[in-house]
Structure formats: C-alpha cells, structure tokens
Protein backbone atom coordinates (compact mmCIF):
# COMPACT_ATOMS: atom_id res chain seq x y z
CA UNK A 1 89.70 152.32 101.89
CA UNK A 2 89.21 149.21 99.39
CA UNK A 3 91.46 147.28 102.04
CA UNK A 4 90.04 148.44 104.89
CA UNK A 5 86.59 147.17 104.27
CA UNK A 6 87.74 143.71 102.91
CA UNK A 7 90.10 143.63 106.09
CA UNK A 8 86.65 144.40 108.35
CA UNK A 9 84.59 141.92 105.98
CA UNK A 10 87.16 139.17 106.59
CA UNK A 11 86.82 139.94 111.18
CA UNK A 12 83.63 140.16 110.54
CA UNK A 13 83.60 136.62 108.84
CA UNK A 14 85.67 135.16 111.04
CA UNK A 15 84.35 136.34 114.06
CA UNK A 16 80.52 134.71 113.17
CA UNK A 17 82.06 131.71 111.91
CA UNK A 18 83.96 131.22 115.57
CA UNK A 19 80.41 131.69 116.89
CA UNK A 20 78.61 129.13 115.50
CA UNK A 21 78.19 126.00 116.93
CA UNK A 22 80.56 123.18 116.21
CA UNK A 23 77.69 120.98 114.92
CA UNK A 24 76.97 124.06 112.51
CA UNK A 25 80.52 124.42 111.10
CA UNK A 26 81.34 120.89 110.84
CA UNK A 27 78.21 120.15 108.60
CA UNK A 28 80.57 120.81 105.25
CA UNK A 29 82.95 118.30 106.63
CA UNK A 30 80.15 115.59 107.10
CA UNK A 31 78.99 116.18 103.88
CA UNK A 32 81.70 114.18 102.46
CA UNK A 33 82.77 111.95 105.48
CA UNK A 34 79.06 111.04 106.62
CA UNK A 35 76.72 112.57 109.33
CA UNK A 36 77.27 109.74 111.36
CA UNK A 37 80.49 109.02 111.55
CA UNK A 38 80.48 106.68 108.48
CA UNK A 39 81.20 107.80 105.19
CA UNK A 40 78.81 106.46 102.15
CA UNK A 41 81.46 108.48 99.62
CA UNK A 42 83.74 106.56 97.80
CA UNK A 43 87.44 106.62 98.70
CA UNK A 44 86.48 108.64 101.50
CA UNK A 45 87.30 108.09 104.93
CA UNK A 46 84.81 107.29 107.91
CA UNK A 47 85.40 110.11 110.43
CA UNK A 48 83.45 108.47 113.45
CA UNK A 49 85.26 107.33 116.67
CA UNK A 50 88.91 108.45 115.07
CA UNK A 51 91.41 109.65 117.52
CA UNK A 52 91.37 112.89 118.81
CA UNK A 53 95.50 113.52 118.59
CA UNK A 54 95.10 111.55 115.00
CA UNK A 55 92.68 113.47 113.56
CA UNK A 56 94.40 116.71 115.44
CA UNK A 57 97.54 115.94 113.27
CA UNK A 58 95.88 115.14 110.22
CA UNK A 59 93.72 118.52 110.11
CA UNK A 60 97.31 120.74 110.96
CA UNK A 61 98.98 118.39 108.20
CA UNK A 62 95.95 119.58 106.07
CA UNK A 63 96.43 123.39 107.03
CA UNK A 64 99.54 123.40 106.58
CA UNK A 65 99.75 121.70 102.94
CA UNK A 66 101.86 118.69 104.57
CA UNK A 67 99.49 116.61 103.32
CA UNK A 68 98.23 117.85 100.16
CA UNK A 69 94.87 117.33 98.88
CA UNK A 70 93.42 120.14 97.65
CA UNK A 71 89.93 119.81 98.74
CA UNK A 72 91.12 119.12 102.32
CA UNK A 73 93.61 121.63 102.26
CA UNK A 74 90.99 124.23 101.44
CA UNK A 75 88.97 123.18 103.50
CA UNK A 76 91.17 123.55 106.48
CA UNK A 77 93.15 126.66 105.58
CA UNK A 78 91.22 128.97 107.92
CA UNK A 79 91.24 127.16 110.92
CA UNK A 80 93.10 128.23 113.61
CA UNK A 81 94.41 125.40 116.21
CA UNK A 82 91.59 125.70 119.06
CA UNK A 83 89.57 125.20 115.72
CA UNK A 84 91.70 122.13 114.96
CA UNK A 85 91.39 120.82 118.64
CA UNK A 86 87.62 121.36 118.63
CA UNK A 87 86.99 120.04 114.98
CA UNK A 88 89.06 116.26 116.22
CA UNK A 89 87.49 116.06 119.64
CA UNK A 90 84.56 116.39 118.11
CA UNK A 91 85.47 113.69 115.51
CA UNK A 92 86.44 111.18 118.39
CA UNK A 93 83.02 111.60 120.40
CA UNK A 94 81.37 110.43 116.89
CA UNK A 95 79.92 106.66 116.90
CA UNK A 96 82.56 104.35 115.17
CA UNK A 97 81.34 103.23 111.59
CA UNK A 98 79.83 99.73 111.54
CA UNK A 99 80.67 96.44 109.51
CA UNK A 100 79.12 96.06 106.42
CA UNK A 101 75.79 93.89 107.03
CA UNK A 102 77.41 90.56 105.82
CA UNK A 103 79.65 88.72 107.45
CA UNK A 104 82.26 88.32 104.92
CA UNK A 105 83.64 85.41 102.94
CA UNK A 106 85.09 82.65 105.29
CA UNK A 107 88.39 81.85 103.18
CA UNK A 108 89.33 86.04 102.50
CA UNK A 109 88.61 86.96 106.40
CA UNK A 110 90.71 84.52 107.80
CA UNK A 111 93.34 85.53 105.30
CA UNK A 112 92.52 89.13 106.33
CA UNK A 113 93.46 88.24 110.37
CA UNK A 114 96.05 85.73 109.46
CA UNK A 115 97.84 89.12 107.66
CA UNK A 116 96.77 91.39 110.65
CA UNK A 117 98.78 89.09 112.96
CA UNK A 118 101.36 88.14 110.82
CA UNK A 119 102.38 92.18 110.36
CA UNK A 120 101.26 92.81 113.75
CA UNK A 121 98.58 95.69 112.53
CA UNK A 122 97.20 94.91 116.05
CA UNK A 123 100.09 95.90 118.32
CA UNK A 124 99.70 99.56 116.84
CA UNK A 125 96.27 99.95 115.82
CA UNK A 126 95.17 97.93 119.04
CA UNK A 127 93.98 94.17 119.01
CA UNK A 128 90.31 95.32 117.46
CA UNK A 129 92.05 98.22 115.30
CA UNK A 130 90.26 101.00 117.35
CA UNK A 131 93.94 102.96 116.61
CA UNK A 132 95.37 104.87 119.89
CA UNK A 133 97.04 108.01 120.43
CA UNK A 134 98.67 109.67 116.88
CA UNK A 135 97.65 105.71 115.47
CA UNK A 136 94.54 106.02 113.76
CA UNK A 137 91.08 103.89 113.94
CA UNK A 138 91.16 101.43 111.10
CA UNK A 139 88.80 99.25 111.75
CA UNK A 140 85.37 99.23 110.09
CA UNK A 141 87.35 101.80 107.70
CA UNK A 142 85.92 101.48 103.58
CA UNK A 143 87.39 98.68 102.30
CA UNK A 144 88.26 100.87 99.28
CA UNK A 145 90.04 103.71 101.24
CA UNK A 146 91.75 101.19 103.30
CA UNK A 147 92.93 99.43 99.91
CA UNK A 148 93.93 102.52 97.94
CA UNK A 149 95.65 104.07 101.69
CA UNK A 150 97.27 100.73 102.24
CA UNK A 151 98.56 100.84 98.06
CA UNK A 152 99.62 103.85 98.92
CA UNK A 153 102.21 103.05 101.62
CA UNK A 154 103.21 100.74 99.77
CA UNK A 155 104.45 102.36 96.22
CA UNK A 156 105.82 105.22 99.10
CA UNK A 157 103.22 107.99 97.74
CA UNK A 158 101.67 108.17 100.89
CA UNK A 159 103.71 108.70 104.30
CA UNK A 160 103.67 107.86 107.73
CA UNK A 161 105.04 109.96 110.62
CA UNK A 162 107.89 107.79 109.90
CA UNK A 163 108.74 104.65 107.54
CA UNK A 164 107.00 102.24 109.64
CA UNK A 165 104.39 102.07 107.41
CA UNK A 166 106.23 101.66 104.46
CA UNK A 167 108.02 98.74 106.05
CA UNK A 168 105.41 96.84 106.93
CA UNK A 169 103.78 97.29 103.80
CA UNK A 170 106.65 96.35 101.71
CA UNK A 171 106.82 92.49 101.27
CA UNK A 172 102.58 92.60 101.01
CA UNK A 173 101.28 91.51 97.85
CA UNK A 174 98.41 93.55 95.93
CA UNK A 175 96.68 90.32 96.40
CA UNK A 176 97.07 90.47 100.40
CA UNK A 177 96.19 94.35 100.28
CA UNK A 178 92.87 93.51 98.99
CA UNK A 179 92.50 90.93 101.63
CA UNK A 180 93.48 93.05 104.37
CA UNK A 181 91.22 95.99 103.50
CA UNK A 182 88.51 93.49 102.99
CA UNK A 183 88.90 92.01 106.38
CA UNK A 184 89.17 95.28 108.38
CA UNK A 185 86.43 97.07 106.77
CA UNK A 186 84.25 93.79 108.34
CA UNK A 187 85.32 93.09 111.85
CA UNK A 188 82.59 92.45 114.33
C-alpha cells in the first residue's frame, strides 16, 4: 500500500509540474544562470541567446550524468526530452548577455582578437561568437567561466563532442587564456 501511494504521489507530482508554465518551472534554473539571460553568479554560465540544439545536448548530457556536475545533474534528472526541448528553446529566445560597461583595455583586446583569428574561434563559433547549431554562444560569456571552461579543455578535464577543442587549446598559454576570456566576455 506504502508503494502505491508514493507511486500516486510521484504522477501526481509529475503531472502538476508538466502543467505549469515554462516561465514557472524554469525560475530554479534562473536562479543561478540570471533572469535575464545573464548570469551575475560566479563561474556560472550566461544562459541568454544560447543555442537551442546546444543547450538541448547539454541538458540530456546533464540527465544522463555525461556531464557530471552534481547540481546540474540533479537538477535535470526528472526531465523528460519534450522537457529538454522546451527548457533550450526557451533558453535561445532569451536576450544575449551584454558586454561589461567598459570597453576593455586596448593592448589585452587586441590580443584577445588577434588569438580569436589566429585559432579561428570564429569559423565555429561564428565571426561575432553568437555559436551555431551544437556550437555554443560564447560571446559576452563571464570572463571567468570562459577562463576556467577554456583551462579546462586545455588540461583535457573538460570535453568536447570530439577533440577539437582540446586541439585548439593545446599550444595556448595560461597567459593567452586569460586574454581570450577577457576579450570575448567584452565584444561590442
């Protein structure tokens, strides 16, 4: 009987939590990545304008515990894939996070381009880094997830779809990672 109940609790759950409103259910999500599109949490991604079939991938990578981080792999546990479709096109119809209000120092944002074009960031993530497809939005990103996420690919603790990443990370100095994330995070 014990079972039973908990069995109708958890339909019962489920069912009004389907019912609510996106806006409603992706509140606790916003919480962390910013009501606007823009996170103001540290090492925390900005959600607004991100790819639907990105963000679609990176919530079933979540769900599934490809990508493990525990928060976001609670988070996302319970959602089934309309929920996953819903939850990025919703993400993508966001406004895109904005550039810091300064313009950034001279010297470190023409480094910054000089190292987009040299690794040719722009022929995946687009000329203004707006991402495309499975390639994700980048630009406007915090500069401090772009520089851990960037550090990441680099020492091969975080992965790509495939080693791309990794490659073009490889010969970049922690100096030039710094410079990079500095100069995306600011693009007008």
């Amino acid at each position: 009987m014990h079972k039973t109940i908990m069995a109708l609790a958890f339909v019962v759950i489920t069912t009004f939590a389907s019912a609510e409103p996106i806006e409603q259910r992706i509140a606790p999500c916003l919480a962390c990545h910013g009501e606007k599109g823009q996170s103001e949490t540290e090492n925390t991604p900005s959600l607004g304008a991100q790819q639907a079939p990105y963000a679609l991938i990176q919530l079933f990578m979540f769900r599934e515990k490809l990508r493990v981080f525990e928060p976001m792999n609670e988070m996302a546990k319970a959602l089934t894939d309309e929920d996953l479709r819903l939850f990025s096109d919703f993400i993508a119809k966001m406004p895109k996070p904005v550039p810091p209000g300064e313009n950034g120092e001279p010297a470190r944002m023409q480094r910054g381009q000089a190292l987009v074009q040299q690794h040719r960031c722009d022929s995946c993530h687009n000329p203004d880094l707006s991402g495309k497809e499975n390639v994700p939005r980048i630009a406007n990103q915090r500069e401090d997830y772009l520089a851990r996420t960037l550090g990441e690919y680099k020492d091969n603790s975080r992965h790509g779809y495939d080693a791309s990443m990794a490659d073009v990370m490889a010969p970049i100095s922690p100096e030039q990672i710094a410079d990079l994330a500095y100069f995306i995070a600011r693009m007008r």
